[in-house]
Protein backbone atom coordinates (compact mmCIF):
# COMPACT_ATOMS: atom_id res chain seq x y z
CA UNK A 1 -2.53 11.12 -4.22
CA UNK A 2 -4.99 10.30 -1.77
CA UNK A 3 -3.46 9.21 1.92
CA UNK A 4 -6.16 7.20 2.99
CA UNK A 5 -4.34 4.51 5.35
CA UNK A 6 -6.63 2.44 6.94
CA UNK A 7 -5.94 -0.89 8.40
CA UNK A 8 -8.05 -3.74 9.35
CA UNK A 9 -6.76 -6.56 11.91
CA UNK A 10 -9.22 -9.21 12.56
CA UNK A 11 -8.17 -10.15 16.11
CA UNK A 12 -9.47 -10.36 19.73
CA UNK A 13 -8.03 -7.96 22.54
CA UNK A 14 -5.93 -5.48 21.34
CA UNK A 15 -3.78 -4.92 24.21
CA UNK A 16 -0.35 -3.30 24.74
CA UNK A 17 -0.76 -0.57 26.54
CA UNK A 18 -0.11 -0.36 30.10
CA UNK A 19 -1.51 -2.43 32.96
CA UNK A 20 -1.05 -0.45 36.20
CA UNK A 21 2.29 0.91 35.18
CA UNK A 22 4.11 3.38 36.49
CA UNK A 23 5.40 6.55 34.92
CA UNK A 24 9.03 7.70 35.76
CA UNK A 25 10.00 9.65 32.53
CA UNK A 26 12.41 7.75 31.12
CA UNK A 27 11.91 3.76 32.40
CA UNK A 28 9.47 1.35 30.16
CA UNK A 29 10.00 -2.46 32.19
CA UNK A 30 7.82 -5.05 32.41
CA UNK A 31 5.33 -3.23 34.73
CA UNK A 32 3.89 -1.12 31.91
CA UNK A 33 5.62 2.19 33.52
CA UNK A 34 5.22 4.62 30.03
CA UNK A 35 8.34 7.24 29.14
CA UNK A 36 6.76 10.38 28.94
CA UNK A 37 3.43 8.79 29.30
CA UNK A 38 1.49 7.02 27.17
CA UNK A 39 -2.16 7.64 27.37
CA UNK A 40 -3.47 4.33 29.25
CA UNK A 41 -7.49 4.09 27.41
CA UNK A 42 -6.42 4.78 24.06
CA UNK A 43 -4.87 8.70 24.41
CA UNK A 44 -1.85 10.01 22.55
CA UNK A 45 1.15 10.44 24.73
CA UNK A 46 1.05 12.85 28.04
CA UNK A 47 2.57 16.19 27.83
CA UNK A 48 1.73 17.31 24.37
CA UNK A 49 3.49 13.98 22.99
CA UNK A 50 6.65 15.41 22.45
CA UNK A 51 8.60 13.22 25.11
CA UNK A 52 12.09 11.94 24.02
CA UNK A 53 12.24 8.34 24.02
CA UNK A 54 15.60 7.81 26.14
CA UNK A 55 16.56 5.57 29.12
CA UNK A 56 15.62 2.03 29.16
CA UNK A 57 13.20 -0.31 28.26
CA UNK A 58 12.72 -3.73 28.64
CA UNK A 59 11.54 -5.77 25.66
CA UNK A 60 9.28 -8.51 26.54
CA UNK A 61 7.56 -11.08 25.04
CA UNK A 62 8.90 -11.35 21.73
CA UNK A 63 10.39 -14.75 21.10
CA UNK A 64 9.44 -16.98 18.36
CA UNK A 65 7.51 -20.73 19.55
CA UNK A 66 4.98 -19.28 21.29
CA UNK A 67 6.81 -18.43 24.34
CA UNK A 68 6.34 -14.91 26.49
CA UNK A 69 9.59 -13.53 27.78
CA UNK A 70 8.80 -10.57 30.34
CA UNK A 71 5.62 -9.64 29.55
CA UNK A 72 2.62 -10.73 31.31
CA UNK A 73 1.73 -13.41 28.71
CA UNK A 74 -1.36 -15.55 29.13
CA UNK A 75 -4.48 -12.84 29.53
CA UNK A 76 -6.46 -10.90 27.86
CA UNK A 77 -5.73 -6.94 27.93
CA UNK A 78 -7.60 -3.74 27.18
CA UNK A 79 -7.83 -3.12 23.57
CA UNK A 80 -5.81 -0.90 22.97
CA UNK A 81 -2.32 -0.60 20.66
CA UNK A 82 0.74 1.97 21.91
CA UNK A 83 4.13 2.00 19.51
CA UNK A 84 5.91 4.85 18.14
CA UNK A 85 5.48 7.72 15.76
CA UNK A 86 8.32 9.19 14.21
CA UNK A 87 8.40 12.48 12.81
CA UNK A 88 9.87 13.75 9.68
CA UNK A 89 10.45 16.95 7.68
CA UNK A 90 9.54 17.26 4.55
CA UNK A 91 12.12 16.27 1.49
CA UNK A 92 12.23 20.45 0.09
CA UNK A 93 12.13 21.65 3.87
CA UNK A 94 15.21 22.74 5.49
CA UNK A 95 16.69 19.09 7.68
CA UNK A 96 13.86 17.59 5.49
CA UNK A 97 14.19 13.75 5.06
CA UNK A 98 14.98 12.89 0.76
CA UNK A 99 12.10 9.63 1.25
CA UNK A 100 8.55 12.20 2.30
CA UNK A 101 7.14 14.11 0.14
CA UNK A 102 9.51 13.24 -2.99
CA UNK A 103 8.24 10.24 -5.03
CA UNK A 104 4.70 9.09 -6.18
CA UNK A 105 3.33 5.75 -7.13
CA UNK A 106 0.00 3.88 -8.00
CA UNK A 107 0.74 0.96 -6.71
CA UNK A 108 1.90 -1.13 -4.00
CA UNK A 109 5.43 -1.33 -4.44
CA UNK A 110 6.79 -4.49 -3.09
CA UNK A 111 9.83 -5.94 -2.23
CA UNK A 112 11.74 -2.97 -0.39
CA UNK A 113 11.81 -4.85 2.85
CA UNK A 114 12.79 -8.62 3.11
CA UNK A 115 10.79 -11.45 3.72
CA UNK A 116 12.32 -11.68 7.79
CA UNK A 117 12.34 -8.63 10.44
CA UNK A 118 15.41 -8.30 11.65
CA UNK A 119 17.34 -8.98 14.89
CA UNK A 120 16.28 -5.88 16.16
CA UNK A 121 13.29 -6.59 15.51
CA UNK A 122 12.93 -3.48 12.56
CA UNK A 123 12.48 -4.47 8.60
CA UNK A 124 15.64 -5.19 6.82
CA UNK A 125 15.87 -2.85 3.80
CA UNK A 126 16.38 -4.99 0.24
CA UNK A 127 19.26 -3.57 -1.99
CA UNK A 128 16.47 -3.94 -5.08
CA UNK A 129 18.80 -1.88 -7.22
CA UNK A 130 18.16 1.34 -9.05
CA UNK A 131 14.15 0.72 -8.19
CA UNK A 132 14.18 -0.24 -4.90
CA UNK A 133 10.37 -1.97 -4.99
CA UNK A 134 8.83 -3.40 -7.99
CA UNK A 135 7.05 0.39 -9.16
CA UNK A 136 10.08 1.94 -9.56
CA UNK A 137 12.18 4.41 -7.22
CA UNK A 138 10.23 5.39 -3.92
CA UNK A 139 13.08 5.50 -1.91
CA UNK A 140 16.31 6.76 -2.00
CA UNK A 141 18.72 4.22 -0.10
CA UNK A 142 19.05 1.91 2.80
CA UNK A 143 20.64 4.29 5.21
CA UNK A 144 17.99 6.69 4.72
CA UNK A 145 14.90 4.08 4.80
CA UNK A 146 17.06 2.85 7.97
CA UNK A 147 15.89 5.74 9.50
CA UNK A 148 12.25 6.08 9.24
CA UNK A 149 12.20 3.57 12.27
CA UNK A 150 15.37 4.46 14.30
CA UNK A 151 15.44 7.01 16.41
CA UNK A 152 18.14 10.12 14.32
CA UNK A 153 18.86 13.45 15.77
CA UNK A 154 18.11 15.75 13.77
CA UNK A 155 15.89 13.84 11.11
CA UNK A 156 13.21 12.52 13.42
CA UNK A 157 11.24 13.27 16.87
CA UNK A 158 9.77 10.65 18.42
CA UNK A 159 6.19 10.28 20.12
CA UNK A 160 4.85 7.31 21.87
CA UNK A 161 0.97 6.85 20.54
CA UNK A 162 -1.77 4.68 21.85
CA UNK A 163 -4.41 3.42 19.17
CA UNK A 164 -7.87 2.59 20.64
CA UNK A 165 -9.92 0.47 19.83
CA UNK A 166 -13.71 -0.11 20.79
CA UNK A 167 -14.77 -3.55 21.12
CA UNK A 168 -17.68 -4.66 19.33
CA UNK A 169 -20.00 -8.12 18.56
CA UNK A 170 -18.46 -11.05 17.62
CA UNK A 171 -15.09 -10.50 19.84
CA UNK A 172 -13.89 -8.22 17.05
CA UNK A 173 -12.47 -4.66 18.72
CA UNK A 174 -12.27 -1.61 15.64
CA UNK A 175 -10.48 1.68 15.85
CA UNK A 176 -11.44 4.06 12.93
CA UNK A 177 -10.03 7.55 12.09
CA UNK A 178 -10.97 9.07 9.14
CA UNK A 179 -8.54 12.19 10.11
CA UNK A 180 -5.28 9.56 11.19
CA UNK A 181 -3.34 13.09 12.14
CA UNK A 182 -1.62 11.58 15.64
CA UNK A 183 1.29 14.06 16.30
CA UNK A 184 -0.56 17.37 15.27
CA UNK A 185 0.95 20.64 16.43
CA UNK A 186 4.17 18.15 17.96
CA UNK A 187 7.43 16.88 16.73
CA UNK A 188 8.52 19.21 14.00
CA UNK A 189 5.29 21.08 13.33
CA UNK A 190 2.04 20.68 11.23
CA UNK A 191 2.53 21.11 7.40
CA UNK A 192 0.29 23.48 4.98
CA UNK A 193 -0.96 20.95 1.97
CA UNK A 194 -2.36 22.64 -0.71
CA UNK A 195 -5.65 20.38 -1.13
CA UNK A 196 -6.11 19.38 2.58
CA UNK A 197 -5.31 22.48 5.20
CA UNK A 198 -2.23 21.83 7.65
CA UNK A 199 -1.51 18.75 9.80
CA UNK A 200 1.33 17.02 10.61
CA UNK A 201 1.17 14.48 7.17
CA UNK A 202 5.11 13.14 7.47
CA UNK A 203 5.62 10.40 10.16
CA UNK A 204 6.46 6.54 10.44
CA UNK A 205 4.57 4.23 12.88
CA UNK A 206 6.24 1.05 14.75
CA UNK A 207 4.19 -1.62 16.81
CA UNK A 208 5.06 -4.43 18.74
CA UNK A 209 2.70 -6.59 20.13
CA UNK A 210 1.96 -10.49 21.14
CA UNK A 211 -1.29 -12.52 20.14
CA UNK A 212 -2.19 -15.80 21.12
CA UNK A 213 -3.24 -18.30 18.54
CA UNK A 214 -6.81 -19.78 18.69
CA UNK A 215 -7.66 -20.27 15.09
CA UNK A 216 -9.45 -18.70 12.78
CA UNK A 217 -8.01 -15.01 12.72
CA UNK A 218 -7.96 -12.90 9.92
CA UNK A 219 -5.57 -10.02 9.47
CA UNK A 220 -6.43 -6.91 6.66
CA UNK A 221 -5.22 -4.08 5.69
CA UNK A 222 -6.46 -1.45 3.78
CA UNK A 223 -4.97 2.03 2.99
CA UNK A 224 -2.54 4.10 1.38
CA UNK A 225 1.65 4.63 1.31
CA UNK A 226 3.65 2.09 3.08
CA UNK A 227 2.45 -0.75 5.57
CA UNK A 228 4.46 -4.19 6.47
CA UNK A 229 3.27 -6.28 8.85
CA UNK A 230 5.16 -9.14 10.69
CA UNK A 231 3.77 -12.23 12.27
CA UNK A 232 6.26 -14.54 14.19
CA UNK A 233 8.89 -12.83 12.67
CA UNK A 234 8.03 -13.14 8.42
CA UNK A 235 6.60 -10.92 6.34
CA UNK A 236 2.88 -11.50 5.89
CA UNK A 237 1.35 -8.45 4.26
CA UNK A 238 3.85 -6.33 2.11
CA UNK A 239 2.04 -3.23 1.02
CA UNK A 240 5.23 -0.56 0.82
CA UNK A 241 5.52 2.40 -1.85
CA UNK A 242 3.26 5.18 -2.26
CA UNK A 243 0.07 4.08 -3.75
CA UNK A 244 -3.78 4.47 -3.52
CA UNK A 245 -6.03 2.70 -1.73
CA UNK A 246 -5.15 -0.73 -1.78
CA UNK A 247 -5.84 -3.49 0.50
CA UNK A 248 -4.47 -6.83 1.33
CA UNK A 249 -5.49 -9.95 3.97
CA UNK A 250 -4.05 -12.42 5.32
CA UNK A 251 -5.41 -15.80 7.30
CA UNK A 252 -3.27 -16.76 9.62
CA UNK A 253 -5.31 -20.60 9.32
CA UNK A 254 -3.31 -20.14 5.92
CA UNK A 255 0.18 -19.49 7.17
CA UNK A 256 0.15 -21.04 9.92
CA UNK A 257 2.08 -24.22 8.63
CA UNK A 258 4.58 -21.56 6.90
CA UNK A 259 4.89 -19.31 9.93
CA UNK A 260 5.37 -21.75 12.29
CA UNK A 261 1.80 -21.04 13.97
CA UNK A 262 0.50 -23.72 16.71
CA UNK A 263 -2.81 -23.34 18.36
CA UNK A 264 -2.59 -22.58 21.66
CA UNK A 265 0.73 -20.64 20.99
CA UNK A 266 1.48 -16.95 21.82
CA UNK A 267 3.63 -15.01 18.82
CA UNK A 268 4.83 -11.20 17.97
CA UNK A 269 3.28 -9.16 15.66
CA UNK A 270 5.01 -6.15 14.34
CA UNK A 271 3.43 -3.74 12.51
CA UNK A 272 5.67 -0.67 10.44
CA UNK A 273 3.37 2.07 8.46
CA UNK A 274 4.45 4.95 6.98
CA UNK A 275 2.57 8.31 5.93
CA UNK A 276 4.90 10.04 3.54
CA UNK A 277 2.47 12.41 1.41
CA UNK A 278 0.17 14.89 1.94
CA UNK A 279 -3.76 14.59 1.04
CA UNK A 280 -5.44 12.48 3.67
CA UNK A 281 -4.90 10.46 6.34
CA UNK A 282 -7.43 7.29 7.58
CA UNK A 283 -6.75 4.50 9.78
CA UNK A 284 -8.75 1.37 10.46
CA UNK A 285 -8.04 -1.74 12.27
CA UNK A 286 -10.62 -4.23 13.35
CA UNK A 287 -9.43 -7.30 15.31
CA UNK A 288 -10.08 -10.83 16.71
CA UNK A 289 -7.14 -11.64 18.14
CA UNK A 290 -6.33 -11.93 21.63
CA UNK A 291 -3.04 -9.68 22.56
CA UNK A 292 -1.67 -11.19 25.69
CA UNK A 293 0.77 -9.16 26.53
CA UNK A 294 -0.75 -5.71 28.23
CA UNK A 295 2.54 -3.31 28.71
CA UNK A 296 3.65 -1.50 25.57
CA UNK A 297 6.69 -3.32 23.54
CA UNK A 298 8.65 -0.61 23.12
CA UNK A 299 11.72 -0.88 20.63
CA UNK A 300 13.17 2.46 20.28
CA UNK A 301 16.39 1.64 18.14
């Protein structure tokens, strides 16, 4: 099956990476200070990547209304994405995790997450029975898909990574990788593929951001094995399971009502993907919407 995970966000600055942080090693606050280091224009994380995510951050910005708690809500901010990758092994590798590399699919595969992120701000696995998602078994249980975005000795390594993005006409900012490999030669080690050489295929991706709500955004995805996206808290695009190419969109002129969307307002979106064969990897996001808050969200739990 073909990885291809490419996702498209029609918003306007794309910004959570640091704004004149500081890095300490081990403090994320307010200031944009990185743990390990985060690359500041759109790099992977300094030091190879392979920083431990310890000590303590300070989670701004993410309450529901439109409010800004502790970031620096109310400008614009470099386009630019950082979040986590989380490493896995390989379900037939020694320490390897059951849910990568072990099932197939051919379609999206929804309903393994519910509807509402949850308190700590991570999806909340739905007991779906023996299928768990409407295309049958792609995972093996909610412990086990608890981990793919909580940080587990011994099951996962995780890397801070900053996604880029180049801003174009028409206030829309794109980021594009046709090769979406981000923690090559880190975490846990590349892995040999029969039909597509060796990379590092098995990881998880978490964002946090804010946006401010103008009107008129668009938010689409298009790609391959699991990707949920949050806005304001609720689930608006549910493309879990392993699958091929699929895409999905959402208006948020469409939801807004639903959602709980004002213009004017500032919200969180969270993002959770998931690359769990091998094959290939691809990445797109293109974006109007204006991310207000410029230090990196980091929740590492």
């Amino acid at each position: 099956m073909k990885r291809v995970a490419y996702v498209v966000v029609l918003f306007g600055c794309l910004g959570s990476v640091a704004c004149g942080g500081s890095d300490d090693g081990s403090t994320i606050n307010n200031g944009g200070s990185s743990n390990g280091g985060s690359a500041a224009n759109g790099g992977s994380a300094a030091n190879g990547g392979s920083n431990s995510v310890g000590g303590t951050f300070n989670i701004g910005g993410q309450g529901n209304g439109g409010s800004s708690n502790g970031g620096t809500g109310g400008g614009k901010c470099d386009p630019n994405l950082t979040g986590l990758v989380r490493d896995f092994k390989a379900a037939e590798e020694p320490g390897g995790h059951p849910d990568f590399q072990a099932f197939t699919g051919n379609a999206a595969s929804k309903g393994i997450v519910e509807d509402m992120l949850g308190a700590d701000l991570k999806p909340v696995y739905k007991p779906n029975g023996p299928y768990f998602g409407t295309e049958g078994q792609e995972t093996t249980s909610k412990d086990r898909y608890d981990q793919w975005y909580r940080d587990t000795d011994g099951i996962n390594q995780t890397i801070q990574f900053t996604v880029p993005l180049t801003e174009g006409p028409n206030g829309v900012s794109s980021y594009d990788n046709g090769e979406f490999f981000p923690i090559d030669g880190q975490g846990w080690g590349n892995y040999q593929a029969h039909n597509n050489g060796e990379h590092n295929f098995h990881f998880t991706f978490e964002l946090h951001t804010e946006f401010a709500y103008n009107g008129g955004e668009v938010f689409t995805f298009t790609g391959d094995d699991d990707l949920w996206v949050f806005i304001n808290k609720r689930l608006a695009i549910d493309l879990g399971g392993l699958h091929p190419e699929l895409s999905d969109s959402v208006n948020l002129d469409d939801i807004a009502q639903e959602f709980g969307l004002e213009v004017g307002g500032t919200y969180p979106l969270d993002l959770f993907h998931a690359e769990r064969r091998t094959d290939a990897s691809h990445f797109r996001i293109d974006t109007s919407l204006e991310f207000t808050n410029c230090d990196p969200i980091i929740v590492p739990k």
